[in-house]
Protein backbone atom coordinates (compact mmCIF):
# COMPACT_ATOMS: atom_id res chain seq x y z
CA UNK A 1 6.45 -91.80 -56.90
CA UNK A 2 8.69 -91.43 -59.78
CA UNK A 3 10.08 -94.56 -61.64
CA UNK A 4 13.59 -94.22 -60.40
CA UNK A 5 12.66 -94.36 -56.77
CA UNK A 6 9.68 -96.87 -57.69
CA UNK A 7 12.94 -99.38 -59.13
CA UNK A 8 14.25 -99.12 -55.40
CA UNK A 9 11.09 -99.57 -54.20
CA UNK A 10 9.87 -102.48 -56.11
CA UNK A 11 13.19 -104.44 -56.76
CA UNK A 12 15.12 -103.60 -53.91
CA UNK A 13 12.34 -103.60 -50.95
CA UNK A 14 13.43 -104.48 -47.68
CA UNK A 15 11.12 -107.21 -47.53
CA UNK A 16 12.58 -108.87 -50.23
CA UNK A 17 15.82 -107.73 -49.94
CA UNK A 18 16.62 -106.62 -46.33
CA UNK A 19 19.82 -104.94 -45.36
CA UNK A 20 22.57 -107.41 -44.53
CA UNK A 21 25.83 -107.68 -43.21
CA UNK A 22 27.10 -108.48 -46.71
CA UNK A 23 27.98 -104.28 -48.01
CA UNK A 24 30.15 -103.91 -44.82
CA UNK A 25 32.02 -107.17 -45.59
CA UNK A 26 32.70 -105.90 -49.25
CA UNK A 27 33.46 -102.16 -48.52
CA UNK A 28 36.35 -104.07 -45.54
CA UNK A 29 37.29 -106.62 -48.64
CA UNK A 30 37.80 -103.72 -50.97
CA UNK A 31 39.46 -101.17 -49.09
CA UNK A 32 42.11 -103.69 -48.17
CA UNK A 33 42.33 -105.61 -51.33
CA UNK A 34 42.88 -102.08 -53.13
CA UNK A 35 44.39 -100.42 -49.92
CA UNK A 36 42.40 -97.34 -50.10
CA UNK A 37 43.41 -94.31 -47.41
CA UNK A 38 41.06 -93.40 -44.98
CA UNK A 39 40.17 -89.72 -45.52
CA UNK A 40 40.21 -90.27 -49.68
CA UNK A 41 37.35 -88.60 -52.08
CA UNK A 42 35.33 -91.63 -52.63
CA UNK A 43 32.53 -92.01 -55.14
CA UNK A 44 29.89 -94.74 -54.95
CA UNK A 45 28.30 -94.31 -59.02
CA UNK A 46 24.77 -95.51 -58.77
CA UNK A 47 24.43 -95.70 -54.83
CA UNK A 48 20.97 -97.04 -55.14
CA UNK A 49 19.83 -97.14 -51.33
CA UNK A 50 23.20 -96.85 -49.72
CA UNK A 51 24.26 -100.17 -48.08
CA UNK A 52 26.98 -100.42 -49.73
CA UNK A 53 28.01 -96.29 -49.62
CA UNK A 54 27.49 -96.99 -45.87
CA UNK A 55 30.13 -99.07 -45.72
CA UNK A 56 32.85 -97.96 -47.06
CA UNK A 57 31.93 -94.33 -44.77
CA UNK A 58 32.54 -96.93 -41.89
CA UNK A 59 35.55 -98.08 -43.85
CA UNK A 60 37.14 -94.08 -43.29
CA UNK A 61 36.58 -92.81 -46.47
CA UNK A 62 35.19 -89.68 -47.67
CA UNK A 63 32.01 -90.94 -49.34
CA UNK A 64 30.25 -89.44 -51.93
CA UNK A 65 27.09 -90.66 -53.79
CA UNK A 66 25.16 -90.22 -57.31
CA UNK A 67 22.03 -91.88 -58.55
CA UNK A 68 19.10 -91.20 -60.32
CA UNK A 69 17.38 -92.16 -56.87
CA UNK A 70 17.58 -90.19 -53.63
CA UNK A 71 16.96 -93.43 -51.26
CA UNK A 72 20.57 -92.98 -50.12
CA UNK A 73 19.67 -89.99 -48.20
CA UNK A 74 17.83 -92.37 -45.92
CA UNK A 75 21.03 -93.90 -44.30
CA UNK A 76 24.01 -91.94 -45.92
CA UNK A 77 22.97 -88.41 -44.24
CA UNK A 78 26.37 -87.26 -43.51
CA UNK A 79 27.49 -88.17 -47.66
CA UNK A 80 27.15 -85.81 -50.35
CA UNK A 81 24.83 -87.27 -52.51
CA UNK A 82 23.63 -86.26 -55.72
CA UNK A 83 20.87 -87.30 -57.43
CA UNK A 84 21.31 -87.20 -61.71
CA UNK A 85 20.02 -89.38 -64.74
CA UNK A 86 23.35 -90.43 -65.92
CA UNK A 87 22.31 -91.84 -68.79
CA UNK A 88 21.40 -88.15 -69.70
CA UNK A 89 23.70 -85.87 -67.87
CA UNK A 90 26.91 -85.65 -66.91
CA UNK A 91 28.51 -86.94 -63.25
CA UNK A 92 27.83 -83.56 -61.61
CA UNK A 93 31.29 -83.50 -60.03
CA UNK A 94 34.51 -81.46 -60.86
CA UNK A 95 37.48 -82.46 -63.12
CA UNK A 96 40.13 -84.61 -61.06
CA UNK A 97 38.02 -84.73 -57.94
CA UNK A 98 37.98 -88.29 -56.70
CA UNK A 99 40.69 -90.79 -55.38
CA UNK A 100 38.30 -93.98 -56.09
CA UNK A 101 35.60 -94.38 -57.76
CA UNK A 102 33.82 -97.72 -57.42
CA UNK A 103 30.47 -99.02 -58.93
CA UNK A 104 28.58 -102.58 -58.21
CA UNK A 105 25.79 -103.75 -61.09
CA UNK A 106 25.82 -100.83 -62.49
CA UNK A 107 27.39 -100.73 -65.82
CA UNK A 108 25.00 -103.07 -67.63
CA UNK A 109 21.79 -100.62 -67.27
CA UNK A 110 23.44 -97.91 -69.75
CA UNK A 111 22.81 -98.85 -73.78
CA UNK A 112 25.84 -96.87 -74.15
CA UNK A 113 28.59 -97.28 -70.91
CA UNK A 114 31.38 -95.98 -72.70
CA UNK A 115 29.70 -92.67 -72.27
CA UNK A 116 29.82 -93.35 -68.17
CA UNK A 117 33.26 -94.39 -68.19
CA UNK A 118 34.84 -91.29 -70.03
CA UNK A 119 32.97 -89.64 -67.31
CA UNK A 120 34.33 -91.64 -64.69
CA UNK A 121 38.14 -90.98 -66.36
CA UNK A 122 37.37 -87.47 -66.41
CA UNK A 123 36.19 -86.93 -62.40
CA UNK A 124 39.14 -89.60 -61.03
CA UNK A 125 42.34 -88.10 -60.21
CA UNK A 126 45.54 -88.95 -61.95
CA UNK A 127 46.47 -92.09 -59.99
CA UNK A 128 43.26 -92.66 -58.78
CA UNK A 129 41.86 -95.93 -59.19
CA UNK A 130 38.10 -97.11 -60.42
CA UNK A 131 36.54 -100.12 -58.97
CA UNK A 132 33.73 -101.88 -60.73
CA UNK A 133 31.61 -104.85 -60.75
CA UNK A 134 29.21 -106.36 -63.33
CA UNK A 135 27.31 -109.74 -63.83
CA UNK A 136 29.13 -112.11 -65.66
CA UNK A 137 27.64 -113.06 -68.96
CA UNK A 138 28.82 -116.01 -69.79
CA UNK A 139 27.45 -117.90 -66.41
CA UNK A 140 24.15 -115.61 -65.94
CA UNK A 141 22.96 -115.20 -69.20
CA UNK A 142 19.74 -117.41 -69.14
CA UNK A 143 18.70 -115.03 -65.77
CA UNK A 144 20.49 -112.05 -67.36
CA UNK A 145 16.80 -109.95 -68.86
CA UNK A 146 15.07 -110.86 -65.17
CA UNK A 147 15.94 -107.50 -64.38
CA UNK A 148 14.31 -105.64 -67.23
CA UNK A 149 16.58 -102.35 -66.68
CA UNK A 150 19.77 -104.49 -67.90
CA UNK A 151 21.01 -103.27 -71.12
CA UNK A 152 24.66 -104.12 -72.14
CA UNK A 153 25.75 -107.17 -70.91
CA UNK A 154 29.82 -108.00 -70.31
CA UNK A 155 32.30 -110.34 -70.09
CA UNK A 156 35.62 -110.25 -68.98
CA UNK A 157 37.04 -109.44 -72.16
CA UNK A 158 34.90 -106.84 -72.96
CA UNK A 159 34.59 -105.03 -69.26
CA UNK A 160 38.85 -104.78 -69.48
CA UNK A 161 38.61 -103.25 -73.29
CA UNK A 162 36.19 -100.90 -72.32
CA UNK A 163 38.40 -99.26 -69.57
CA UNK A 164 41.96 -99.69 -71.94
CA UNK A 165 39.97 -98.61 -75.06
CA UNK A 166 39.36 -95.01 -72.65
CA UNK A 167 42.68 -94.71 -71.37
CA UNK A 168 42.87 -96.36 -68.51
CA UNK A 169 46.29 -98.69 -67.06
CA UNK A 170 47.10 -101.57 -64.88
CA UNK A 171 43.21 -102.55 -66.25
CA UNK A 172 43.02 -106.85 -64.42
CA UNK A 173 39.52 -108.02 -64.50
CA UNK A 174 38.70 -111.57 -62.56
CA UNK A 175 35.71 -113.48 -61.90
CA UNK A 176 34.10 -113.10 -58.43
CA UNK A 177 31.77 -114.62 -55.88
CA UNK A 178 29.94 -112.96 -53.73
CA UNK A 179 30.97 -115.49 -51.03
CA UNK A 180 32.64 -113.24 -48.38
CA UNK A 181 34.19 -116.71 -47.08
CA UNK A 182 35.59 -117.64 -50.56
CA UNK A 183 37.75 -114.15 -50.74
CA UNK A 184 39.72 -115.38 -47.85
CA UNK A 185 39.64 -118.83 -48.55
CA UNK A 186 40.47 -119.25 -52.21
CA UNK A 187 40.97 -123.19 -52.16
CA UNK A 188 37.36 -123.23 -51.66
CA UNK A 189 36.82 -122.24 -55.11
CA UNK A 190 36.29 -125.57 -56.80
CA UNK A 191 33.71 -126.79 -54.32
CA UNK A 192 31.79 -123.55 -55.11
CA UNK A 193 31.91 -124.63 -58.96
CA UNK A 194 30.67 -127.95 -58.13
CA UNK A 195 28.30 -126.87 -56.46
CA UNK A 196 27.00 -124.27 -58.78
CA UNK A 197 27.29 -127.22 -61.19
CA UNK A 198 25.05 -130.21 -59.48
CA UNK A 199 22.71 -127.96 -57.78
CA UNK A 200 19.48 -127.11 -59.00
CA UNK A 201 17.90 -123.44 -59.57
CA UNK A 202 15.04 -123.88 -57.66
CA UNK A 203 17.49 -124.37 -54.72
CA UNK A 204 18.78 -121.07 -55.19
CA UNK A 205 15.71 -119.11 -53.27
CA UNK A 206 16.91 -121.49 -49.80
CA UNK A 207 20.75 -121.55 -49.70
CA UNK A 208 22.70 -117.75 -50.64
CA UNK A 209 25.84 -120.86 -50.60
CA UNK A 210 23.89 -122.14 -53.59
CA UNK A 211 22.82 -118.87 -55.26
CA UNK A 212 25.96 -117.31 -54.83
CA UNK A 213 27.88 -120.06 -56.02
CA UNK A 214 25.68 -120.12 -59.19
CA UNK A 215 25.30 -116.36 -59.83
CA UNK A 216 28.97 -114.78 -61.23
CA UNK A 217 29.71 -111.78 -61.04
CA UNK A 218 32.85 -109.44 -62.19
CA UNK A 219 35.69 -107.42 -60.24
CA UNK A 220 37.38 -105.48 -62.57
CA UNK A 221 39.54 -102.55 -61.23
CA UNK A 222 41.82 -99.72 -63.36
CA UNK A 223 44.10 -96.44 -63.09
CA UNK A 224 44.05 -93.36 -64.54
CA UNK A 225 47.29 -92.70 -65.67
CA UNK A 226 49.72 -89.93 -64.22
CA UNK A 227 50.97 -87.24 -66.15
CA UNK A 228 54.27 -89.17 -66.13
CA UNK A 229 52.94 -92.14 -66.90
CA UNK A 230 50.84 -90.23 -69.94
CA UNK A 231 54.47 -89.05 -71.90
């Protein structure tokens, strides 16, 4: 087995980690927050197994996969998917090609992700948007190196600069839970804090309230400028 598919495997094994409900509730939360068409190209950079390509197919969009691992395949049969080291090789799609591209814990396994995002700026379509999430540094960094494929870790300062510093507009970048409840309920957010703030870690394995309210993540979101826009 080679050591891309052996990551899958190993780290995300259904036993461990079995599919959930959770990729369908984000794919729904995204595609309305960002109001993305049915029908658009739609790129999901660094697919992994699929769950969460899965769901935004179900959401109406033209999906479209690339990772170093094939697992996708498994449940995404009716996606293109590619399989490339992008670390090493360009995104093997055409200039202008997709409407959104979106990405989830992705961006902090490349040494060098300003490589990945001219890529990204150079396969998204002028006015297309790119949709991306990362761990947040600041709260996660003492669990950060658990995964021992992270490289470049972010904050919210830095993931916004990287997409203005490449060209990118209307760049916001927020701090997100991955508490489906909380994204309609935002009042809820300071009992989450506290929460994240009496509670201990070894709690986190028996509540996903408790591990999700401790574990941070990122929602940053940009567009490529128009022509237009570009003069």
């Amino acid at each position: 087995m080679d050591s891309e598919n052996k990551y899958i495997e190993v780290i995300y094994n259904k036993q461990d980690r079995p599919f959930t409900e959770y990729p369908d509730k984000l794919a729904i939360y995204i595609s309305n927050r960002f109001k993305l068409k049915k029908g658009a190209k739609f790129l999901d950079l660094g697919c992994g197994r699929g769950d969460f390509l899965r769901g935004f197919i179900r959401c109406g969009l033209n999906g479209h996969g690339v990772d170093q691992s094939d697992k996708a395949k498994d449940i995404c049969s009716d996606a293109i998917i590619k399989q490339t080291d992008l670390a090493k090789a360009p995104i093997p799609f055409e200039n202008e090609f997709f409407d959104c591209i979106f990405s989830k814990s992705v961006l902090e396994h490349f040494y060098y992700p300003e490589n990945l995002i001219k890529e990204i700026y150079r396969i998204l379509k002028p006015g297309g948007v790119v949709i991306t999430m990362v761990p947040d540094w600041e709260v996660i960094y003492k669990m950060f190196y658990d995964d021992h494929t992270h490289r470049k870790p972010f904050t919210k300062i830095s993931l916004a600069n990287i997409f203005k510093i490449n060209g990118f507009t209307n760049v916001e970048c927020e701090k997100f839970r991955q508490l489906p409840f909380l994204w309609h309920h935002p009042w809820c957010w300071p009992v989450t804090s506290l929460i994240a703030l009496i509670c201990p870690e070894s709690l986190k394995k028996s509540s996903k309230l408790i591990r999700f309210s401790k574990e941070m993540m990122l929602l940053a979101s940009a567009m490529k400028p128009t022509a237009t826009q570009e003069s």
